[in-house]
Protein backbone atom coordinates (compact mmCIF):
# COMPACT_ATOMS: atom_id res chain seq x y z
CA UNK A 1 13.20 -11.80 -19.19
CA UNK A 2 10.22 -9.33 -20.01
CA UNK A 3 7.93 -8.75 -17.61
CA UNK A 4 4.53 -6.79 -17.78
CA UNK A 5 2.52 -5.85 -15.22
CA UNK A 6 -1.13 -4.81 -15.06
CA UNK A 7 -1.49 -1.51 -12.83
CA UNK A 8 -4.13 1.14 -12.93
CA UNK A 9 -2.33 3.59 -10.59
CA UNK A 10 0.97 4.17 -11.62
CA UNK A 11 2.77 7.52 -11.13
CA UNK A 12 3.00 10.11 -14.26
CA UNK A 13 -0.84 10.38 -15.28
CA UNK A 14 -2.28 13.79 -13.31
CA UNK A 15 -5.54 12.11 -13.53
CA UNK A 16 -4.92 9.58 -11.24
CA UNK A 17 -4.25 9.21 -7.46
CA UNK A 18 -1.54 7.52 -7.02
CA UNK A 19 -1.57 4.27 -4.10
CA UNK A 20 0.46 1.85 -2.47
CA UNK A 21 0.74 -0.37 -5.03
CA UNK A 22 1.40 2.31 -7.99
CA UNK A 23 4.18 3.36 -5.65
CA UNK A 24 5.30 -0.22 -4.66
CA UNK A 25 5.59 -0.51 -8.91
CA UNK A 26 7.53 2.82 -9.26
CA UNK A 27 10.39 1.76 -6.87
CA UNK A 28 10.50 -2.01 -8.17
CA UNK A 29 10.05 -1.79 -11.68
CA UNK A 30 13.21 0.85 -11.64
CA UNK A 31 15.09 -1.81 -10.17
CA UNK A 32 14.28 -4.57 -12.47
CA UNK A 33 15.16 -2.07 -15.42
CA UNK A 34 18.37 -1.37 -13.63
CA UNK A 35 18.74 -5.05 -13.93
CA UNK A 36 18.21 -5.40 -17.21
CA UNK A 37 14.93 -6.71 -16.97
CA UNK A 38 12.19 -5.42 -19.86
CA UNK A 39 9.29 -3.97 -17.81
CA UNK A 40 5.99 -3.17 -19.35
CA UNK A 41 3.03 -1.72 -17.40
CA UNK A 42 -0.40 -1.90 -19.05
CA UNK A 43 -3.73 -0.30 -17.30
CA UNK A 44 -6.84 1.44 -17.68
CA UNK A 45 -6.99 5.32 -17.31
CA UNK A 46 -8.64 7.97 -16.79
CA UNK A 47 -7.63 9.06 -21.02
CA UNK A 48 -9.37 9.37 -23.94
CA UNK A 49 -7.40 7.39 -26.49
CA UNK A 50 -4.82 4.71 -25.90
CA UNK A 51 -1.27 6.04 -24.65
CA UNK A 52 2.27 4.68 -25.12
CA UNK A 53 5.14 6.10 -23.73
CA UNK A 54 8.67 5.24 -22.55
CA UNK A 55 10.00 6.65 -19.87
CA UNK A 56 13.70 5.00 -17.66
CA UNK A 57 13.58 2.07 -19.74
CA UNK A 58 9.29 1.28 -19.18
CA UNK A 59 6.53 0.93 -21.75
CA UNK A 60 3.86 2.06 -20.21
CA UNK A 61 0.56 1.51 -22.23
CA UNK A 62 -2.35 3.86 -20.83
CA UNK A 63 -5.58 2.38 -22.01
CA UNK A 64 -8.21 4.99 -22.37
CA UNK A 65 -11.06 3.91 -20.30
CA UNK A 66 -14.43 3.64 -22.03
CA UNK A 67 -17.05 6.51 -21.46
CA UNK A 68 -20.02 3.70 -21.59
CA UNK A 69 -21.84 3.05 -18.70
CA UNK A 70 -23.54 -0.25 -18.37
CA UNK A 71 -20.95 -2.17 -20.83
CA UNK A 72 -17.60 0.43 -20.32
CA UNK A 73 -16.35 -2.52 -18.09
CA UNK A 74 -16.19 -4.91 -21.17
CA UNK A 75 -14.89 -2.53 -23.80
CA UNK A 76 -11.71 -1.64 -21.27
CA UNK A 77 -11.19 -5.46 -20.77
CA UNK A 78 -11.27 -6.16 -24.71
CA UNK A 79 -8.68 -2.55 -25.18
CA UNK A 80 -6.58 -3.93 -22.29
CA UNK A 81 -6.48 -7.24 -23.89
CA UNK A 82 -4.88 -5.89 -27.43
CA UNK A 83 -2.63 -3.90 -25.57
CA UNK A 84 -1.14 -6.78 -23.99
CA UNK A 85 -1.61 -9.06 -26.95
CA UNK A 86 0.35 -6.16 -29.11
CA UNK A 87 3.03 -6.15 -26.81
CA UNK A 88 3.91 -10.18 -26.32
CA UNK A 89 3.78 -9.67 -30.10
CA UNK A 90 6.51 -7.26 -30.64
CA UNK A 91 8.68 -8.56 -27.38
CA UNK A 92 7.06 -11.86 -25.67
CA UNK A 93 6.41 -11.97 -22.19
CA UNK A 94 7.11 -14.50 -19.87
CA UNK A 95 5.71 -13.38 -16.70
CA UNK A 96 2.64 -10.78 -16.26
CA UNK A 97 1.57 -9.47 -12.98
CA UNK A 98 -1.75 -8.25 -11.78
CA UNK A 99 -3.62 -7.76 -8.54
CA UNK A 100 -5.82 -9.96 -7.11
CA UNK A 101 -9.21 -8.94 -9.01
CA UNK A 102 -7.36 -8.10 -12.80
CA UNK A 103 -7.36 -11.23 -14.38
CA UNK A 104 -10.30 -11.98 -14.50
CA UNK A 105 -10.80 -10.62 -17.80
CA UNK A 106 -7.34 -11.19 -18.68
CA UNK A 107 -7.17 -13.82 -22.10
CA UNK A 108 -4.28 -16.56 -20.82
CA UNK A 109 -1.60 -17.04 -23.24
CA UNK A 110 0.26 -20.58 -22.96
CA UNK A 111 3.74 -18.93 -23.62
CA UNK A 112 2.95 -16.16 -20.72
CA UNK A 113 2.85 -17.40 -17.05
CA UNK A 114 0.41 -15.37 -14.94
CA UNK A 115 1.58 -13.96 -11.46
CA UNK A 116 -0.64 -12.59 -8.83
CA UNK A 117 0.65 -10.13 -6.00
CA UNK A 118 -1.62 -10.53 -2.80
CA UNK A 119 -1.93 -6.86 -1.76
CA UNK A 120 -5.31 -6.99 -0.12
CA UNK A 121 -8.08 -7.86 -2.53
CA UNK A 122 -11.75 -7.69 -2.01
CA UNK A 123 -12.52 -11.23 -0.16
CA UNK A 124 -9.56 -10.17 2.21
CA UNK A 125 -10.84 -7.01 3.36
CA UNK A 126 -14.64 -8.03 2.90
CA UNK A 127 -13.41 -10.49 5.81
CA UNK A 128 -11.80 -7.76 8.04
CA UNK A 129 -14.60 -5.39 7.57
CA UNK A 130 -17.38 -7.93 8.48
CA UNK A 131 -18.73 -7.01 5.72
CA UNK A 132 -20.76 -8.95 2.55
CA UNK A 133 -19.21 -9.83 -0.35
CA UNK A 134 -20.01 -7.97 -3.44
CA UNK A 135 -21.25 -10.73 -6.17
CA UNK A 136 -19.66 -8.90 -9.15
CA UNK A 137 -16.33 -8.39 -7.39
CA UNK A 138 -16.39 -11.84 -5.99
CA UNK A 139 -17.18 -13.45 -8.92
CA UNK A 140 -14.39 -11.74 -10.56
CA UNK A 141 -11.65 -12.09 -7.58
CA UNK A 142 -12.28 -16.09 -7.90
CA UNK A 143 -12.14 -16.27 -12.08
CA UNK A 144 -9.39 -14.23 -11.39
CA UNK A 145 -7.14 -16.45 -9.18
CA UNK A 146 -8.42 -19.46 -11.48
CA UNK A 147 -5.94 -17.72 -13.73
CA UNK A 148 -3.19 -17.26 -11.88
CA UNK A 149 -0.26 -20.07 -12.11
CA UNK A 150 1.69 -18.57 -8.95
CA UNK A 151 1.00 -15.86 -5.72
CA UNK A 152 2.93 -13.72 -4.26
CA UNK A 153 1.99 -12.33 -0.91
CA UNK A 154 3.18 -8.95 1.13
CA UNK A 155 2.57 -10.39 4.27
CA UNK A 156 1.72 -13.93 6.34
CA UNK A 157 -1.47 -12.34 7.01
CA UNK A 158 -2.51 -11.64 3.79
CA UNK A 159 -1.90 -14.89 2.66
CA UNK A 160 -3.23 -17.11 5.41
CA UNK A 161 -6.69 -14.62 5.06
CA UNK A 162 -6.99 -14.69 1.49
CA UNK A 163 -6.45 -18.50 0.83
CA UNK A 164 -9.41 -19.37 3.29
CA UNK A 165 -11.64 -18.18 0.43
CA UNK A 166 -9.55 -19.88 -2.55
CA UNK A 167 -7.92 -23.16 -3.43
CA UNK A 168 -4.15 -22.80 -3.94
CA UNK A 169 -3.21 -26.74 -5.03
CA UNK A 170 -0.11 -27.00 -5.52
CA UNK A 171 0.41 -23.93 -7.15
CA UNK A 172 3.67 -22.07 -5.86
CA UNK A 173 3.13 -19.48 -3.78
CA UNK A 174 6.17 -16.81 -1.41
CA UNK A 175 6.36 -14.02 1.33
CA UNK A 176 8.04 -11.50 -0.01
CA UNK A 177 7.31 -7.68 1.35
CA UNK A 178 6.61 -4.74 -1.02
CA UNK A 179 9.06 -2.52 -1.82
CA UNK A 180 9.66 0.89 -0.81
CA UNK A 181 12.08 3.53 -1.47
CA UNK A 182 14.97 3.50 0.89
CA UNK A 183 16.92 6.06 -0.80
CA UNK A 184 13.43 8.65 -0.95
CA UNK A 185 13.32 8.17 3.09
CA UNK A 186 16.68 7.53 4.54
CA UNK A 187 17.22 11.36 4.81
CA UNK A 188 20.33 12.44 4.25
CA UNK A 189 20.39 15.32 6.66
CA UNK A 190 21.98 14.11 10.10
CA UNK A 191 19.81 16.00 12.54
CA UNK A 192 16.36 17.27 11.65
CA UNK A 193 14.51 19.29 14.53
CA UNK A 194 11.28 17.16 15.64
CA UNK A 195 7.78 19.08 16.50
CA UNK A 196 7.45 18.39 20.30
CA UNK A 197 3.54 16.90 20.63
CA UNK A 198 3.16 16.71 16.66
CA UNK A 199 1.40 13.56 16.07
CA UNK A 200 1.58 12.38 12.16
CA UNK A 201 -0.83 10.43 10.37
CA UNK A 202 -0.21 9.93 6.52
CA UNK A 203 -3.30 7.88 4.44
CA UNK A 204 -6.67 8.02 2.79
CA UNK A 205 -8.96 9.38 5.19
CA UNK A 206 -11.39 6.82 5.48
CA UNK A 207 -13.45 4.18 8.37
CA UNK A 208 -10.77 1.59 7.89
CA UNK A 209 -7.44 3.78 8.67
CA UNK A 210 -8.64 4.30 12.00
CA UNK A 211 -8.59 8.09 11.95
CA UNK A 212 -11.75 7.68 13.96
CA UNK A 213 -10.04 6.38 17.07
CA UNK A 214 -7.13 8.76 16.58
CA UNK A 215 -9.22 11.80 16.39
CA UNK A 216 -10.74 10.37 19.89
CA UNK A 217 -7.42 9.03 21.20
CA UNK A 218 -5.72 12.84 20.93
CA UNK A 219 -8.92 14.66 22.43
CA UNK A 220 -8.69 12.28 25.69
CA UNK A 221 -5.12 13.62 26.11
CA UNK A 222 -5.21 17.18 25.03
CA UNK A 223 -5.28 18.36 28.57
CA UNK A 224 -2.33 16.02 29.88
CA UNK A 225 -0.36 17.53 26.72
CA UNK A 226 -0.88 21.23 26.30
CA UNK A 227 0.11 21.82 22.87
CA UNK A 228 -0.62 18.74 21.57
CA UNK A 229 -1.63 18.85 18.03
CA UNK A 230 -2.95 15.92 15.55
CA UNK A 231 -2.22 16.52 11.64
CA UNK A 232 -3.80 14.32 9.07
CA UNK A 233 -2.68 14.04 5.65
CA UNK A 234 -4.09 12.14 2.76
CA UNK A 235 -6.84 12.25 0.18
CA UNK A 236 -10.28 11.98 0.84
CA UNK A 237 -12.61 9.08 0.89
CA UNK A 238 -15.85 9.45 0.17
CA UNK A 239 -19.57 7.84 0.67
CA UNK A 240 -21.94 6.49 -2.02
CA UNK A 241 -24.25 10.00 -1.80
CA UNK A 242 -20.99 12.04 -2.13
CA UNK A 243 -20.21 13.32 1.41
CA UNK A 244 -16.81 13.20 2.38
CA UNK A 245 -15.48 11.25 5.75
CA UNK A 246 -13.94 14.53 6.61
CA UNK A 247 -17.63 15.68 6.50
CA UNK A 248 -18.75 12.81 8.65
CA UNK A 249 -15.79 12.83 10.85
CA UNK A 250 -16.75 16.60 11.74
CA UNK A 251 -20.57 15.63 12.38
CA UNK A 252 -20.07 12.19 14.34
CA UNK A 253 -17.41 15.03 16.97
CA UNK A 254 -18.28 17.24 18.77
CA UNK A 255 -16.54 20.49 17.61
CA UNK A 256 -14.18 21.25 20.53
CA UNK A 257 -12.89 17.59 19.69
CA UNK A 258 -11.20 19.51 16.36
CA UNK A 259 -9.51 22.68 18.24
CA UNK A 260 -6.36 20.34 17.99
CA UNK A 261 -6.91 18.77 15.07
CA UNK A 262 -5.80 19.50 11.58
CA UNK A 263 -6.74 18.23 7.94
CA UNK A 264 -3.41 18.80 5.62
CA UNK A 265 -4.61 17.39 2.11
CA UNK A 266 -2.79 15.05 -0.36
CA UNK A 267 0.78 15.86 -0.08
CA UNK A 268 3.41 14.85 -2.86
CA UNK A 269 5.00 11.58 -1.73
CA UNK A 270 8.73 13.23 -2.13
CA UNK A 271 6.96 15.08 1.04
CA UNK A 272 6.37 12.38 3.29
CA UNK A 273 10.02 11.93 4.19
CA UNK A 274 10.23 15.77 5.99
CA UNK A 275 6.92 15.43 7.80
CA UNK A 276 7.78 11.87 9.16
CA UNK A 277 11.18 13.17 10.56
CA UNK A 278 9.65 16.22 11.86
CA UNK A 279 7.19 14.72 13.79
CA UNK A 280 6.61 13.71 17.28
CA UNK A 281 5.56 10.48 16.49
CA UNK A 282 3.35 8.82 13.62
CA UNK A 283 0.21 7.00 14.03
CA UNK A 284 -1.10 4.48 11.77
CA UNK A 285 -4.35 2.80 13.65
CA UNK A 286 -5.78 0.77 10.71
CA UNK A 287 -8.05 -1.82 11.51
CA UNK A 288 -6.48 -3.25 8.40
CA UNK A 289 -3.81 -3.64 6.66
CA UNK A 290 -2.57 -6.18 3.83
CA UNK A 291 1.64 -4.96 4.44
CA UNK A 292 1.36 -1.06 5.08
CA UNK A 293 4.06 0.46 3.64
CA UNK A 294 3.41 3.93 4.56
CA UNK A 295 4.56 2.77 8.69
CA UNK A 296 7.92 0.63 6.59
CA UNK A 297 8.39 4.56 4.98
CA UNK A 298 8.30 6.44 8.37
CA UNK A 299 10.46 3.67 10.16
CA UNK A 300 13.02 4.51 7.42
CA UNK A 301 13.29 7.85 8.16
CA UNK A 302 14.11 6.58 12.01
CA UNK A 303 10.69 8.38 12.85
CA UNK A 304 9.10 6.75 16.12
CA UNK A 305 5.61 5.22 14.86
CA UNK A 306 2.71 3.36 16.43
CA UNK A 307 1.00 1.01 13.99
CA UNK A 308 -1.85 -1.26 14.22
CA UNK A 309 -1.69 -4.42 16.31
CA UNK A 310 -3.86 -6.19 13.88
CA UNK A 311 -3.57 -8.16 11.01
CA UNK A 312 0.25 -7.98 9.72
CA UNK A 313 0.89 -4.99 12.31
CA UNK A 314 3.45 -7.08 14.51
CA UNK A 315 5.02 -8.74 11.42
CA UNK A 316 6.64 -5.06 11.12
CA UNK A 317 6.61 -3.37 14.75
CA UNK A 318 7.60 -5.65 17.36
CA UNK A 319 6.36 -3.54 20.74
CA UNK A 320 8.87 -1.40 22.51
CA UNK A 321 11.86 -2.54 20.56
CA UNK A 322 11.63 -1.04 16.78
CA UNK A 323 8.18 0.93 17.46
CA UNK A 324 4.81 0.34 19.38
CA UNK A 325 1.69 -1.30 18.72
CA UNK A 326 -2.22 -0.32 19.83
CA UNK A 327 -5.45 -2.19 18.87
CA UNK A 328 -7.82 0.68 17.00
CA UNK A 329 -11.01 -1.19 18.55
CA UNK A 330 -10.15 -0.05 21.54
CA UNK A 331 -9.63 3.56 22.50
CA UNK A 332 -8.00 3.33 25.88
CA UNK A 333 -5.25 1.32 24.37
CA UNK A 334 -4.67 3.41 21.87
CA UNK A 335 -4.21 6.36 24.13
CA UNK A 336 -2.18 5.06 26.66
CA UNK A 337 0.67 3.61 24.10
CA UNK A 338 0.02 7.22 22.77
CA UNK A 339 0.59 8.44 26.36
CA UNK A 340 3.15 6.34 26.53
CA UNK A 341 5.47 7.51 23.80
CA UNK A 342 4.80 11.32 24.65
CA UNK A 343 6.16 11.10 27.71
CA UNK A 344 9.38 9.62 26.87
CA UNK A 345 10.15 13.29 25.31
CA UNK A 346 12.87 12.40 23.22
CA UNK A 347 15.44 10.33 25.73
CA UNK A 348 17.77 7.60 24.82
CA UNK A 349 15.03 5.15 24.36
CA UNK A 350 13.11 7.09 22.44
CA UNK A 351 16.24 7.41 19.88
CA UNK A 352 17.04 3.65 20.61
CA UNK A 353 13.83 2.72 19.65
CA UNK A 354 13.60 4.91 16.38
CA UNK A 355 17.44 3.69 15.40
CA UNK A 356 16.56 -0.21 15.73
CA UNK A 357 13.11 0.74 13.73
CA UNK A 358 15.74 2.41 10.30
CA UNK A 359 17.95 -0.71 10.81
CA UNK A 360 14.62 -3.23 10.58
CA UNK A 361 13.37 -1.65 7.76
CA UNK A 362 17.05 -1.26 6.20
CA UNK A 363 17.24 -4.91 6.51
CA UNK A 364 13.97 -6.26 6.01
CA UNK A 365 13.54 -3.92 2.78
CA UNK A 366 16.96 -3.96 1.31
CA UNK A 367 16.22 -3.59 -2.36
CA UNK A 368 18.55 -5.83 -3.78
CA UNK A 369 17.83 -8.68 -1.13
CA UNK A 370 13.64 -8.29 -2.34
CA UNK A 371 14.64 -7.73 -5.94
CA UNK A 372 16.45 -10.98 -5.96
CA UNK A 373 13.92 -13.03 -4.58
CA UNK A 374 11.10 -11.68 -6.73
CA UNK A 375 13.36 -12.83 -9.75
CA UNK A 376 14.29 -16.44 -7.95
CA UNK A 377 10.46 -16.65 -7.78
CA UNK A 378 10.00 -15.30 -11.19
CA UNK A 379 12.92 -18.11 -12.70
CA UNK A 380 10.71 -20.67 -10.53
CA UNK A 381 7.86 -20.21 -11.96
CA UNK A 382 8.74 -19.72 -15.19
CA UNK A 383 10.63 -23.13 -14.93
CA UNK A 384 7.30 -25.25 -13.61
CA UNK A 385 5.45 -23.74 -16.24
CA UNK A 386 8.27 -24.99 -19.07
CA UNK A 387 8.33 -28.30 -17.52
């Protein structure tokens, strides 16, 4: 089986910032070459000429994106189209992934059957930020799942969400969670010393993460924990005129509201592991989230963590038992489960609760199980298309 996946994020080009999903495709494309699966990645980047390398068993095919303005869009489509047509020459392909929005452009081949990964697209989270949807990107999105002879989804939520906007017939269509990298997070050190009152959050720093209602959450208790101390890592997220949310962030406060507050930067994702174990707790208040694997990444490193209670948030963190749960929308809830979890200290349910939250994710991400089952769905689909 050969299959080829469309990502424009995926780790080894220093002129891109890496996300979840370029991460999700690191971890599972090493497994399906470990499997003897051919994996090729094609994308648009950030490069001036068209780029093929192979690196642990991957073609990866770096389209250079265009420097043209008004038509760049359709150039890149028409170079990402003879990339992929150049490779189902020299080794067909019977399945190609893509996200929700990248195949639109995409020209269908009968012999290739066309996958698409629900990881949050922009219908889903025009929906959860109450927001219009963009004509372009909506007109795209829908030619794009027109495509599309199969879905998979990360979460319940995402797909129940994302299906109120599109027709799925009779199309096949399967849960399965993204991948992370158990090995990366499962630390192998027995006992790491945790920073009493450290509060972790890991993420772009943007409106829909929640850092807003963190930021607030942690200045309400400041004075009931002396020495309390919020650090935020991630890359920046910035507005159409160019100012960053860290910029807004330290307008829309007061400044005494930042005395406790810290802004870390991007950190390496090899990183993440450390400062997860070493904190207090983490705190991951998005107001959405498609999966989230960045709370399934701290659980693993049996790192207490409070993460969203909406959207998928309780498909991962079931309250009290493998972690704790707080609505972003609403400040006082947020604080008191914050409360809550500071002043267990570190007692036997605090450990209890962190141990049952590395077995969870242990179980529920085991790579083999998820491996499996993407290839069961992969056979499937394959088969319906053959007849």
């Amino acid at each position: 089986m050969h299959v080829c996946f469309i990502c424009h994020e995926f780790p080894g080009s220093p002129s891109v910032q890496v996300g979840g999903i370029g991460f999700f495709l690191k971890t599972f494309t090493q497994l399906l070459v470990q499997k003897g699966i051919k994996v090729s990645i094609v994308g648009v980047y950030p490069a001036g000429s068209t780029q093929t390398e192979f690196v642990d068993g991957l073609r990866i095919v770096r389209v250079g994106r265009s420097s043209f303005r008004f038509v760049g869009w359709w150039e890149n489509m028409k170079k990402l189209n003879e990339a992929i047509d150049a490779i189902h020459r020299e080794d067909p392909i019977d399945i190609l992934e893509a996200p929700e929005l990248d195949l639109a452009f995409v020209r269908k081949n009968k012999d290739i059957s066309y996958v698409i990964r629900l990881h949050g697209g922009h219908h889903f989270f025009a929906e959860a930020e109450k927001r219009k949807i963009n004509f372009w990107k909506g007109y795209q999105e829908k030619v794009s799942f027109g495509k599309a002879d199969a879905f998979i989804a990360v979460s319940d939520y995402v797909r129940q969400h994302t299906f109120k906007f599109f027709e799925l017939g009779d199309r096949p269509i399967r849960k399965i969670f993204g991948m992370i990298d158990l090995d990366k997070f499962s630390l192998k050190e027995k006992q790491i010393k945790k920073n009493k009152l450290e509060v972790i959050f890991a993420g772009t720093v943007c409106e829909k993460k929640g850092v807003k209602p963190l930021i607030h959450a942690v200045n309400e208790l400041k004075n009931e924990f002396p020495g309390l101390k919020l650090k935020i890592y991630g890359r920046e997220w910035f507005f159409s005129d160019g100012k960053s949310y860290q910029q807004h962030l330290m307008e829309y406060f007061p400044e005494s509201y930042f005395e406790n507050v810290f802004f870390m930067g991007p950190v390496a994702h090899q990183e993440l592991p450390l400062i997860f174990s070493k904190s207090h707790v983490c705190v991951f208040p998005s107001f959405m989230e498609t999966q989230g694997l960045v709370v399934s990444e701290a659980m693993a490193t049996k790192s207490m963590v409070v993460y969203t209670s909406l959207g998928p948030g309780k498909e991962l963190v079931s309250h009290g038992e493998n972690g704790f749960v707080a609505d972003p929308n609403k400040v006082d809830e947020l604080k008191t489960v914050l409360a809550q979890v500071l002043n267990m200290g570190f007692d036997d349910k605090f450990w209890k609760i962190c141990e049952n939250a590395q077995t969870f994710v242990n179980q529920a991400f085991d790579p083999h199980t998820l491996l499996n089952s993407n290839l069961d769905f992969y056979r499937q689909v394959k088969g319906v298309r053959n007849g």
